[in-house]
Each structure stands twice: as C-alpha cells, then as structure tokens.
Protein backbone atom coordinates (compact mmCIF):
# COMPACT_ATOMS: atom_id res chain seq x y z
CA UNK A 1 -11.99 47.34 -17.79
CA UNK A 2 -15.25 49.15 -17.61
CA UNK A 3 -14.14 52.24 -15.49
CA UNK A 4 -11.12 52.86 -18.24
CA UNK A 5 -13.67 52.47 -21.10
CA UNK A 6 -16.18 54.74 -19.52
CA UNK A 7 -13.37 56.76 -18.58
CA UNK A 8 -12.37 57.34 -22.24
CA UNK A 9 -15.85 57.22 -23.60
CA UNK A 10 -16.65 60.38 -21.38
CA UNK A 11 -13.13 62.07 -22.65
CA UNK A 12 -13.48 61.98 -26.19
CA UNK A 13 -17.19 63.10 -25.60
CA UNK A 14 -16.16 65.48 -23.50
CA UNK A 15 -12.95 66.78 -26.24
CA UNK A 16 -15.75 66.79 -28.99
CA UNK A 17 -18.05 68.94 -26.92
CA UNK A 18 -15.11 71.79 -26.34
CA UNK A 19 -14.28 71.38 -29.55
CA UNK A 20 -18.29 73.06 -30.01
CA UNK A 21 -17.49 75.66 -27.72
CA UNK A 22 -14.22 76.38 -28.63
CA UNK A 23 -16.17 79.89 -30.30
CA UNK A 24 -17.82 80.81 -27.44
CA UNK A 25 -14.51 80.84 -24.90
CA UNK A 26 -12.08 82.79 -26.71
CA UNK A 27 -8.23 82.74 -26.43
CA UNK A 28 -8.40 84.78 -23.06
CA UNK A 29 -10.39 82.46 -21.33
CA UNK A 30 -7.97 79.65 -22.52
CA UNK A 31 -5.37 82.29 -20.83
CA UNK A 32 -7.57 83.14 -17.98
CA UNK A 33 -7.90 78.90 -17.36
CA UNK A 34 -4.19 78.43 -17.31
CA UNK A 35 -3.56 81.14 -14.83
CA UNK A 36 -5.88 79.78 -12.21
CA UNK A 37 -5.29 75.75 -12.46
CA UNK A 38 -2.36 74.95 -10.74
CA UNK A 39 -0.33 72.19 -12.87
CA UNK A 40 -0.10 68.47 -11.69
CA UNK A 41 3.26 67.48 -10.61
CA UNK A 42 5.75 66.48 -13.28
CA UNK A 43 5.81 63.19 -12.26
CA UNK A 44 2.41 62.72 -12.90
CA UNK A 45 2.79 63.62 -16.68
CA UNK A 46 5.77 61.57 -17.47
CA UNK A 47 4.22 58.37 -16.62
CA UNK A 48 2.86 55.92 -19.40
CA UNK A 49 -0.81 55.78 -20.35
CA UNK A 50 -1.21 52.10 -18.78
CA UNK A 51 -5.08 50.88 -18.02
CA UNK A 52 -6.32 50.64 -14.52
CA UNK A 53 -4.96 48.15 -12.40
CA UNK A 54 -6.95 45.17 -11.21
CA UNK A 55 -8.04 46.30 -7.85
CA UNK A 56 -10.01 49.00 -9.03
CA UNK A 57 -12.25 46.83 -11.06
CA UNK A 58 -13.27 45.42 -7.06
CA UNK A 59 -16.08 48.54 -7.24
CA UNK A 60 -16.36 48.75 -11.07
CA UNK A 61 -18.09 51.78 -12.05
CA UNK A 62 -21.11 52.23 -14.35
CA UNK A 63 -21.09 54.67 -17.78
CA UNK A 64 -24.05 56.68 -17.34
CA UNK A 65 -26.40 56.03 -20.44
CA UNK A 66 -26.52 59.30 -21.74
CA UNK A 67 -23.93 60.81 -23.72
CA UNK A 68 -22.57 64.01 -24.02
CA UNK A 69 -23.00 64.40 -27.75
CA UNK A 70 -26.75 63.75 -27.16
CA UNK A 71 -26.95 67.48 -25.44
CA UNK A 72 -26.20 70.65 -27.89
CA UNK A 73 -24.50 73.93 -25.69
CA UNK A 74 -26.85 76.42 -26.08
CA UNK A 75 -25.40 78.53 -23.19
CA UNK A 76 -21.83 80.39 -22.06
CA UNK A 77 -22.12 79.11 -18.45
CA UNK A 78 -22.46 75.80 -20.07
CA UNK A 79 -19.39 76.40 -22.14
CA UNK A 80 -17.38 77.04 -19.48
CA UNK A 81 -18.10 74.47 -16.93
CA UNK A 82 -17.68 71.72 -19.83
CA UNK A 83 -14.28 73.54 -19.92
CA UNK A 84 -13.47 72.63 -16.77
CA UNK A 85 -14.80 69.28 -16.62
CA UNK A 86 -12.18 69.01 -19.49
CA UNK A 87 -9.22 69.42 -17.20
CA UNK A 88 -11.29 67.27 -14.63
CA UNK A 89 -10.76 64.77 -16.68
CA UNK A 90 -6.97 65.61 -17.88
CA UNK A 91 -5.99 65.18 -14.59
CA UNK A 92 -8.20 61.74 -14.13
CA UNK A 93 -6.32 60.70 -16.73
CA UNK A 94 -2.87 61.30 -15.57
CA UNK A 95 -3.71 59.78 -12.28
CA UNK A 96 -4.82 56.69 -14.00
CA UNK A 97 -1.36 56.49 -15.23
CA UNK A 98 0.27 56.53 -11.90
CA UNK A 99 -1.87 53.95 -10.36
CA UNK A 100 0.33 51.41 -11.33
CA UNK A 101 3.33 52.91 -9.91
CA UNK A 102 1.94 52.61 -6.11
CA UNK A 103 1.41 48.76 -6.31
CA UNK A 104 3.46 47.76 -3.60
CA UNK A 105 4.68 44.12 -4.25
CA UNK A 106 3.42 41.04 -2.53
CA UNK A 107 5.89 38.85 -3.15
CA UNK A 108 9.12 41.20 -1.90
CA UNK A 109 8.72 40.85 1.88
CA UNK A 110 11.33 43.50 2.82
CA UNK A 111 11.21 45.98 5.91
CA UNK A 112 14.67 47.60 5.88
CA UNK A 113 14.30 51.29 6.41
CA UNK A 114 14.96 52.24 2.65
CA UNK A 115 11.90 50.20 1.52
CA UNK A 116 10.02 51.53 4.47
CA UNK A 117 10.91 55.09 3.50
CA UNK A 118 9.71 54.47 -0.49
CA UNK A 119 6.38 53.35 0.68
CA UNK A 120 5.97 55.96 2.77
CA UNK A 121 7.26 58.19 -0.19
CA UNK A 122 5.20 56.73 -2.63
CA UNK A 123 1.85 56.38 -0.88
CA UNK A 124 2.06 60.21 0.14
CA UNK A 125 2.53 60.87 -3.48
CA UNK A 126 -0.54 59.30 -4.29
CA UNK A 127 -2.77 60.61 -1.57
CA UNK A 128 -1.12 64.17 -2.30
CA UNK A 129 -2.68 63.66 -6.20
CA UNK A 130 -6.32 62.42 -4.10
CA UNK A 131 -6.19 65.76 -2.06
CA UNK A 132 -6.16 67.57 -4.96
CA UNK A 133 -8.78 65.98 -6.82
CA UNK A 134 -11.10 66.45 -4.01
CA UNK A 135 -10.17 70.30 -4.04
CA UNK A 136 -10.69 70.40 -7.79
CA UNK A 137 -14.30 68.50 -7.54
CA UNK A 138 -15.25 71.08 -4.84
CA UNK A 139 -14.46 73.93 -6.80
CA UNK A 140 -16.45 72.18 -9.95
CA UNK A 141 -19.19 71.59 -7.43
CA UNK A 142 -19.58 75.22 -6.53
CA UNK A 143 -18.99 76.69 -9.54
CA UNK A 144 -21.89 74.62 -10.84
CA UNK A 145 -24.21 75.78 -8.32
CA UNK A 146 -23.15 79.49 -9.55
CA UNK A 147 -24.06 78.96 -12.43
CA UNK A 148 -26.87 76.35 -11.94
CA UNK A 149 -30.07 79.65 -12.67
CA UNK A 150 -28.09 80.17 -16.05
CA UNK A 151 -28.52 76.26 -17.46
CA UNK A 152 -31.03 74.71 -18.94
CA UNK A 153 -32.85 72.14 -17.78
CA UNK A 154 -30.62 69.50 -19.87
CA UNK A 155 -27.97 70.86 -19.22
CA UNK A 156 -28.46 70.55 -15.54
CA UNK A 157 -28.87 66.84 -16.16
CA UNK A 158 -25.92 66.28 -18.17
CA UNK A 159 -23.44 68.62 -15.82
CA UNK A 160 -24.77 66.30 -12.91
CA UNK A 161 -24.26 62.79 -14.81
CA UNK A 162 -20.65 63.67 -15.26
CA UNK A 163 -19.77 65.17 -11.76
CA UNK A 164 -21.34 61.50 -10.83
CA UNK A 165 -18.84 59.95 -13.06
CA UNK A 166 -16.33 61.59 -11.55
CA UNK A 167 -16.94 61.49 -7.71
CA UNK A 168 -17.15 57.18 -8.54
CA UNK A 169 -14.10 57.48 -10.31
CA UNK A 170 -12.68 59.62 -7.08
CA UNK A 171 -14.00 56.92 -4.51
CA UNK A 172 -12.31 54.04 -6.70
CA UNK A 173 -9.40 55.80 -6.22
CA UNK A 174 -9.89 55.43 -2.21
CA UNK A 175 -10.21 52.14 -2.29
CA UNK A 176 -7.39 51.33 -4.51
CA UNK A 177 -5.27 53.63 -1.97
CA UNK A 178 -6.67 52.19 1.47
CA UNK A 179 -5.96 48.58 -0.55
CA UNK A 180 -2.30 49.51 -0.98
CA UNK A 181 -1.54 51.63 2.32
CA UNK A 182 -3.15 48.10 4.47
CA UNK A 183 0.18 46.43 2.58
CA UNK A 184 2.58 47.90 4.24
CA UNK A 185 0.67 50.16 7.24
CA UNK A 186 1.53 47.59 10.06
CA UNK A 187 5.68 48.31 8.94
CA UNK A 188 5.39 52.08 9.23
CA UNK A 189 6.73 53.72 12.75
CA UNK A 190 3.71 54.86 14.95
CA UNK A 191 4.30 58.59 13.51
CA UNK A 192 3.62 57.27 10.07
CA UNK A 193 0.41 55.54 10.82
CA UNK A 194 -1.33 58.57 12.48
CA UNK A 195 -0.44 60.64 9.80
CA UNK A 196 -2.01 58.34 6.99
CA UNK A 197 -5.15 57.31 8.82
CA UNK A 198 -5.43 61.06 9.58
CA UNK A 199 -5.01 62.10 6.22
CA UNK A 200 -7.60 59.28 5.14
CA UNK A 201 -9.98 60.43 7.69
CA UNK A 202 -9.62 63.85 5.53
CA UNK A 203 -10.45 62.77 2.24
CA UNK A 204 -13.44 60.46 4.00
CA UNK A 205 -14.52 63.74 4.81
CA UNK A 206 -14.02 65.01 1.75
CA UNK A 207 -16.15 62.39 -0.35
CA UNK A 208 -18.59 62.90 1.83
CA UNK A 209 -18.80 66.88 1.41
CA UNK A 210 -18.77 65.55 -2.56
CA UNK A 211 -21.74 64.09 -2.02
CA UNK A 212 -23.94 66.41 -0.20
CA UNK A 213 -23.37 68.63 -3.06
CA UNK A 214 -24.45 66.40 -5.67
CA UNK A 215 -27.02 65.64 -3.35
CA UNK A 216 -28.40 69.18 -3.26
CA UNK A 217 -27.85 68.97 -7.30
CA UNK A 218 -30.50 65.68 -6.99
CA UNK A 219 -33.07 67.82 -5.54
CA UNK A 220 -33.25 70.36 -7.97
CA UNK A 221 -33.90 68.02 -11.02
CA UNK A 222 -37.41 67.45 -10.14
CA UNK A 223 -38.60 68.64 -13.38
CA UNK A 224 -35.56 66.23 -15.29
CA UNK A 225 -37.36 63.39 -17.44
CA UNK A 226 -38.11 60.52 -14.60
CA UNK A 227 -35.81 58.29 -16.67
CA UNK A 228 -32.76 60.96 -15.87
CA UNK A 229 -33.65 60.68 -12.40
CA UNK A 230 -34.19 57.15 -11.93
CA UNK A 231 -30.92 57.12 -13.08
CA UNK A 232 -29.34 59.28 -11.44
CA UNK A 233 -30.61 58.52 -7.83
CA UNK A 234 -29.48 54.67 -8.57
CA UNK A 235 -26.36 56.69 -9.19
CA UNK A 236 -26.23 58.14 -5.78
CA UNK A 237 -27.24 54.90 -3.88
CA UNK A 238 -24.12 53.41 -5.71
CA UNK A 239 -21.94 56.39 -3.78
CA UNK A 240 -23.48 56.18 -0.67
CA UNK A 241 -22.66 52.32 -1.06
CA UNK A 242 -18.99 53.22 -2.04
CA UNK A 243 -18.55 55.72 1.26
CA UNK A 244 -19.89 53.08 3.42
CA UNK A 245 -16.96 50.60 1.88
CA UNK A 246 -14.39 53.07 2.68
CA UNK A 247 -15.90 54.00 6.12
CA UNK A 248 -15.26 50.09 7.52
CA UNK A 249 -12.06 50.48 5.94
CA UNK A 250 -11.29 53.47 7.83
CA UNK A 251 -12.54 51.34 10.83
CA UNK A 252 -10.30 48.92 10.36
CA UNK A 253 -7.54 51.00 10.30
CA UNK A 254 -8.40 51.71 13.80
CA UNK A 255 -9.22 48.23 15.02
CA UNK A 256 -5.89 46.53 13.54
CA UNK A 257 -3.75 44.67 15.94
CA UNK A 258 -0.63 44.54 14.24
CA UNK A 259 1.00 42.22 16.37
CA UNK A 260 -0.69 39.39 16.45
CA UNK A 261 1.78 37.13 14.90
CA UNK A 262 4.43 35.62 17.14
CA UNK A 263 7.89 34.07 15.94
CA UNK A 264 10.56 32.10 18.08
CA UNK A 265 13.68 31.19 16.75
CA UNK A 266 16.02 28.59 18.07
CA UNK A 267 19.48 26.63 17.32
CA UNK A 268 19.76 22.63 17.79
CA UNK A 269 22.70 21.69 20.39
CA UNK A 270 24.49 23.96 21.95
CA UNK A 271 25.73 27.09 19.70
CA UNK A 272 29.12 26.63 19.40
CA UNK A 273 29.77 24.62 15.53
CA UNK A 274 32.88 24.30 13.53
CA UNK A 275 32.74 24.99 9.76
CA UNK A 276 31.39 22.12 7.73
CA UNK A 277 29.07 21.23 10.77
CA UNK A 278 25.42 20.37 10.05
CA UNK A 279 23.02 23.09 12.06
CA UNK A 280 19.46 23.04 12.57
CA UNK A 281 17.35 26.04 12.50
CA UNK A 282 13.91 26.01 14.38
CA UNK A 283 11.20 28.50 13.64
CA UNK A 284 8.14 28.62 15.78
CA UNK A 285 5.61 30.39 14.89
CA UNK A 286 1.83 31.31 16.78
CA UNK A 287 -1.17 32.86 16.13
CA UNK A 288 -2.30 35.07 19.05
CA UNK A 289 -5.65 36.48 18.14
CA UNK A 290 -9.21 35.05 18.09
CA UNK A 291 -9.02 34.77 13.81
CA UNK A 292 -7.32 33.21 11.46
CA UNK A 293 -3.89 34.61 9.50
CA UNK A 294 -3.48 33.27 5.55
CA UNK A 295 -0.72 33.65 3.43
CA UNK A 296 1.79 33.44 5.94
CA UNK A 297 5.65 33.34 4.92
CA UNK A 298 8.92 32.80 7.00
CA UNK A 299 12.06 34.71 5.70
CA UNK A 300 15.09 34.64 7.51
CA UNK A 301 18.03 37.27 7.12
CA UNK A 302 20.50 34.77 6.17
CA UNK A 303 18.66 31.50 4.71
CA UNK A 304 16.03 33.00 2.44
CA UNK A 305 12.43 31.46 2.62
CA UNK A 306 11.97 28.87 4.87
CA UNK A 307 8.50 28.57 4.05
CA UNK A 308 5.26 29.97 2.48
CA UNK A 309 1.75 30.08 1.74
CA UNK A 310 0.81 28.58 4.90
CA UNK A 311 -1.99 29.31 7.17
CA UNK A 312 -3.19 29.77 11.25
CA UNK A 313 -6.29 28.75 12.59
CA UNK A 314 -7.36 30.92 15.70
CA UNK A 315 -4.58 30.66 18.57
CA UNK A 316 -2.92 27.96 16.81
CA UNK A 317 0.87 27.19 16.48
CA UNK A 318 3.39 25.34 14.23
CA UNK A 319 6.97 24.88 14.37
CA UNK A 320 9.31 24.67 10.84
CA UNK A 321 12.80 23.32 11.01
CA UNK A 322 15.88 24.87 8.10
CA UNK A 323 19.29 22.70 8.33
CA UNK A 324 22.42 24.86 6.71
CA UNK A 325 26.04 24.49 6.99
CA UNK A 326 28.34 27.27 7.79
CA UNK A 327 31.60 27.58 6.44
CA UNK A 328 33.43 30.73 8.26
CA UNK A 329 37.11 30.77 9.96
CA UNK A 330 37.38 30.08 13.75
CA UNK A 331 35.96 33.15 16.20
CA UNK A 332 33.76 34.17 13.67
CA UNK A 333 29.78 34.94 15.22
CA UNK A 334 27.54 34.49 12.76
CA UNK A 335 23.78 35.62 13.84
CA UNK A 336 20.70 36.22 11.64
CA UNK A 337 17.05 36.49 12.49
CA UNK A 338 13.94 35.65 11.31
CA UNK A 339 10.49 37.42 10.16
CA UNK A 340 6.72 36.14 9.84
CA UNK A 341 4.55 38.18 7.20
CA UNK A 342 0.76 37.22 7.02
CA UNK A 343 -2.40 38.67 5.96
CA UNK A 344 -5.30 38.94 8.39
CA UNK A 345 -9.04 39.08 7.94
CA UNK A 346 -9.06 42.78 6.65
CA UNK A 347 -5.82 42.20 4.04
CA UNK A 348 -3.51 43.87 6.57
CA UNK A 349 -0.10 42.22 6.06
CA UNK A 350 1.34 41.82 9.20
CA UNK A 351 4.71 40.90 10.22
CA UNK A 352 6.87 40.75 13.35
CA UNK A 353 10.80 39.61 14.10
CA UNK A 354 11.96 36.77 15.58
CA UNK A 355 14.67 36.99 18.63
CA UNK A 356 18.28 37.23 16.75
CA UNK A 357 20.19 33.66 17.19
CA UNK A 358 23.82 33.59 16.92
CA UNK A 359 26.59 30.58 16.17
CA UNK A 360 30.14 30.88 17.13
CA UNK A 361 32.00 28.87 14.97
CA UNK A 362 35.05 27.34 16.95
CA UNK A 363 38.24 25.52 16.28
CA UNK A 364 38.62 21.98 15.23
CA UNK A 365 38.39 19.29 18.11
CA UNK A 366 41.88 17.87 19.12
CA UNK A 367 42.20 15.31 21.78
CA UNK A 368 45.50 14.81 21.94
CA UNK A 369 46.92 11.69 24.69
CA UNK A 370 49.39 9.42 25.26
CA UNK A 371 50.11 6.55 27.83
CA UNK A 372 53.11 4.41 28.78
CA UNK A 373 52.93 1.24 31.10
CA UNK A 374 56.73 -0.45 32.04
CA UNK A 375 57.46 -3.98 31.97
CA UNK A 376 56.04 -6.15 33.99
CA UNK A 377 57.40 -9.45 35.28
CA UNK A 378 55.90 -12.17 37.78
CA UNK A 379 57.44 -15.45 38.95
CA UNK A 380 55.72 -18.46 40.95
CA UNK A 381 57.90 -21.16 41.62
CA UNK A 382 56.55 -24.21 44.37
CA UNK A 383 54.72 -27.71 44.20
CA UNK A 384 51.59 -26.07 45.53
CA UNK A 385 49.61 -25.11 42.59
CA UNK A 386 50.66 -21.38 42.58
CA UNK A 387 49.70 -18.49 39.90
CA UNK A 388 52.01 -15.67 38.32
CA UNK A 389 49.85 -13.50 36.93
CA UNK A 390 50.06 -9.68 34.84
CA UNK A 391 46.47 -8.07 34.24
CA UNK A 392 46.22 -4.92 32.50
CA UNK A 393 43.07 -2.87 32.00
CA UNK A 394 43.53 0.17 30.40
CA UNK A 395 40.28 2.52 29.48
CA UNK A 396 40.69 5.68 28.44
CA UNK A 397 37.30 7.84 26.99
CA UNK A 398 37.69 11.04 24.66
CA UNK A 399 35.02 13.64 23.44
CA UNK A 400 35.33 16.67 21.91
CA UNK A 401 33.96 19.86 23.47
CA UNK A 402 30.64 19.72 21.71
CA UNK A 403 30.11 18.36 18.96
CA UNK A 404 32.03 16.60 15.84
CA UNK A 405 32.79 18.03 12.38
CA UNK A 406 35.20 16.65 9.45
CA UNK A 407 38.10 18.22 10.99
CA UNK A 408 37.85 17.13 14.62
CA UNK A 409 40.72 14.10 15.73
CA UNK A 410 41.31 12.42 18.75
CA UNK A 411 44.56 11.36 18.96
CA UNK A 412 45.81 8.61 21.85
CA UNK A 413 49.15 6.59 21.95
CA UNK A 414 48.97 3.70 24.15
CA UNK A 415 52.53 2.43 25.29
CA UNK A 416 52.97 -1.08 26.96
CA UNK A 417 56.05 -2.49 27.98
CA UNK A 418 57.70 -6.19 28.05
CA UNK A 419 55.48 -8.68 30.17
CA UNK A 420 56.76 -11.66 31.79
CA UNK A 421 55.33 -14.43 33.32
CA UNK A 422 57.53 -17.43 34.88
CA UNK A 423 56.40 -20.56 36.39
CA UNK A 424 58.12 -23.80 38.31
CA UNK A 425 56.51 -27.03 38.64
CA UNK A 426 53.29 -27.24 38.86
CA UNK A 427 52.19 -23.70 39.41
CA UNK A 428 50.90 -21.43 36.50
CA UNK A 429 52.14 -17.86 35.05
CA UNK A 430 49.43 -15.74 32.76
CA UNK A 431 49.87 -12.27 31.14
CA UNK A 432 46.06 -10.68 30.26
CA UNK A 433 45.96 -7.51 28.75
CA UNK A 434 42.61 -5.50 27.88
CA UNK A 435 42.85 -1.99 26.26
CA UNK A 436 39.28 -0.54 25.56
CA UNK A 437 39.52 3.07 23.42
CA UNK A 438 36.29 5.07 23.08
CA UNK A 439 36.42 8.30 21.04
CA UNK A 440 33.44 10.41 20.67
C-alpha cells in the first residue's frame, strides 16, 4: 500500500541519516534520549510487523518527493531533531502493527457483555497509543521551532516534509479508529459513548493544534525553492482536507440515531407445543427513519441466522418466517429472542432486540372415552300396517387441547347392546344404527 511503502521509504532514510550523525550525538545523548521518552506499552512491541490494513488506504497518503539522503547534516540541532524523528517513526511503526488487532469483525454479530467489554477494551487501547502520538508530534513541533534560527534553510525544508508525513500518517490513523469505533458505538452503554466521542473530540483538537504549527512552519519557508513550497502547501491542503473528513465524522457521532431499527417477534398458534411439534417463528422487522438501512441481518438466540444481507428502503417493513421443532420433556419453557444488525448511511452498525417469545412444551394429548348403549327391543303386532322401529345416533367429537403432535391419541370405545325388532302380520320392525366419530 502506498502509506506502508512511504512509511518504510522515510525509515530507512531516516536510519541512514542517524547513522551520519551518529558522531555528532554521543553515547550520553543516546542516554539522555532514553531517559526522557517514555516506552510504548509492551503490547505494542510484541505484535507482528503486518502491513496496513485496507481501510487506511480510504485516504492514501502521498511520499513527499524529496528524500532524506538528498540533504547532508551540516548542523547539531539538525542532528538531534532527526534523532527524534527516529523514534517518531519507531513508534509509527509499532502502531502499524497493532492496527490489525482493533478490526472488529463484521461477520460475528455478538452483543453479550464480554464482547462488549473487549471492544471497549480494545478501542481504548488504540486511542490510548493516538493520544500519545499527538503528545509526541507536539513536542517534535516545538522543539523544532527551538531550534528553527539554528537550521539551515534546507534543513528547514526537509524537517517540515517529514513532520507532514507524519501528521497524514497521524490523521489516517483517525479515520481508521472513527471507522472501527462506528462498528460497535451504537452497542456501548450511554457512559461508554460519551467517553469515546469525548476523547475523539480531544484528538480532533489535537490534529488541529498539529496543524497550526506546521502552518506557522509554512510561513517561514518563503525563501525555500518555489518547487519545495508548491509542494508543501499542496501538502497542507491535503490535511486540511483530512480534518474536514474527520470533523463530519465527529458530526455524525453526534447526529446518530441508534435506534432506528425495529424488530417484532411472534409464535404461530397458541404457545403451548409438545415435542416433535412443527413451530413457526415470525420476525418482523421496520425501518423507522427517513433513510435507508443495508446489510441488515436477523440472528436469533436459539435458531442462528434467519436471514442476511437484506436491505430497508425509508420507513419500510418486511416480515421473515423460521419453522423449528423442539424436542424438550413436558413443563419445560423454552424462550429465545431475536436481534436486527444493519448499517446506516454513515457505516454505523446498528442493532436492537426483539421482545423475548417463549413455548411451553406440554404433555401428549389423551382423549380418553367410552360409551355403552343396552339392548333394545321393539314389537308391533296388528293388521294395520304398524312399525317397530330402534334408531340410534350416536356422535361423539374429540380435540386435543391445542394442537396435534406424533404422540397425541384419542381414544373412544363405543358399546352397543342386542337390538330387536319383531313384527306380526302385516306391520314392519327396523333396527337403524348411525355412529359418526370425529377426532381432531
């Protein structure tokens, strides 16, 4: 990527250069250095040298055209500030390497306090290592303009290409970190948010204190070669451009409306299910700002993903439907809920809960019955055309509770006795007998 080549470029030119003026410092001022830098965390230096990570290449910077090598110390002043610009860039180096470590997945979509707490940990970490940096540039920054009536007027120029270097490198490093903390910001408790957008406030601050410096530093290279300050004033446009970036995302942190997603969850039927039952899961989900929401996902606690990648126009709503069967023993409650991540127009991933939905898984259905009709006897005896007649109608309904499942049984004995029908003469005798079962 171009920021870690120029990155490295400027090191070894910068490593070759102290290797010049190595004479001129002396093993007390290598002493004196030591005592007065305080060291980066441990952390920091056990990482692995791994290149920049994509996001940062979103404001790639530029390598300035002229080289270190190109301008020969001629003074102590000199000697020394190249000295520090050495550990300016020692430490660049080691935060390059824990860049890396702060990408916060995309694809995990967990908010349990533990993960909550790690972000938290681990974006403080990072924006600990930015504090310092900004300290560290200040105190370059006004050593420099200590020693500023002691340098020549190269020098001057090649001092103020690589504080430029470094302050582009430094707001990189802000937007990779406001990129990172929109991830996960809408998550952290109320406490949490104040505390980072605070803190980023700060280092806004900070960046912009950077830059009046090597603003004042601009103004006293009128006599530098025009093609040094052509360069070096597109240089400073290309800052002012980066601050302005980082000032709507500061913006934004104060605009965002976290809870603009809304998710609904339901149960088919009636709540009560036996093991081995079908159930139906409905998840409704709506969109209740004036913009649209990409990327959104729905994960329930129990199921998994019931569905990604999806998107909501402004105010719009869907509905998504997840079928499951349950196998637990009878009286067990079984409740899980449901969560909606999204991403709105200014990369904040969102997310809010559903309500919590709970099945009671019940016994098996029994419908146990049984019914007994006695004999039955009818006689017609005369010339008349007379009847004898037996009618039976028996109907009998049974349904279980709710709903049926493989281990549900009605069970009905129906009992009917001896029927007799006698007729004489002319006259007629009938036995009719209707039994109609239904079992639901």
């Amino acid at each position: 990527m171009n920021l870690t080549c120029s990155l490295r470029v400027g090191i070894a030119v910068g490593l070759l250069l102290i290797s010049l003026c190595i004479s001129c410092l002396g093993e007390v001022q290598e002493n004196s250095r030591q005592a007065h830098i305080n060291p980066l965390p441990d952390s920091l230096s056990e990482t692995p040298n791994n290149s920049l990570p994509e996001t940062l290449a979103e404001i790639p910077p530029e390598t300035p055209s002229k080289t270190l090598n190109e301008i020969q110390p001629e003074s102590l002043p000199y000697c020394k500030l190249m000295e520090d610009l050495r550990d300016l860039y020692s430490g660049e180096i080691l935060l390059i390497n824990q860049s890396p470590q702060i990408q916060l997945s995309d694809t995990v979509l967990s908010a349990d306090r533990q993960s909550i707490g790690q972000h938290i940990h681990t974006l403080s970490e990072y924006e600990s290592q930015l504090r310092y940096r900004a300290v560290r540039l200040a105190q370059f920054e006004s050593r420099l303009t200590e020693e500023w009536p002691e340098l020549s007027l190269e020098e001057r120029v090649s001092l103020t290409e690589r504080l430029e270097e470094l302050l582009r490198v430094q707001a990189s490093r802000l937007y990779y970190f406001q990129s990172q903390l929109k991830k996960k910001y809408c998550l952290f408790p109320i406490r949490e948010k104040n505390k980072f957008v605070n803190s980023f406030e700060d280092l806004l601050d900070r960046e912009a204190d950077l830059l009046q410096g090597f603003e004042d530093f601009l103004h006293q290279l009128q006599d530098a070669p025009q093609d040094d300050q052509i360069e070096l004033l597109a240089s400073f446009e290309d800052l002012i451009r980066r601050q302005a970036i980082l000032l709507d995302a500061y913006e934004d942190f104060l605009k965002v409306n976290c809870n603009v997603l809304r998710i609904y969850k339901y149960v088919n039927r009636c709540g009560v299910y036996r093991a081995g039952q079908n159930i139906t899961y409905t998840y409704v989900i709506k969109n209740t700002c004036n913009c649209s929401i990409d990327g959104i996902a729905i994960v329930d606690s129990r199921l998994g993903l019931i569905v990604g990648d999806i998107s909501l126009g402004p105010h719009e709503k869907k509905s998504f439907n997840k079928s499951t069967v349950l196998n637990y023993p009878p009286g067990t409650t079984v409740c899980n809920t449901a969560r909606a991540w999204g991403i709105d127009p200014n990369n904040f991933t969102i997310m809010r809960e559903s309500n919590e939905v709970c099945i009671r898984m019940a016994s098996p259905a029994t419908n146990r019955d049984s019914l007994e009709l006695g004999n039955q006897k009818a006689l017609a005896i005369a010339s008349d055309p007379a009847a004898a007649e037996n009618s039976i109608l028996i109907k009998k309904n049974q349904k279980s509770k709710c709903c049926e499942n493989k281990d549900s049984a009605n069970l009905m004995a129906i009992h009917v006795g001896d029927q007799l029908a006698a007729a004489h003469r002319s006259s007629k005798a009938s036995n009719n007998i209707k039994i109609v079962s239904s079992q639901q």
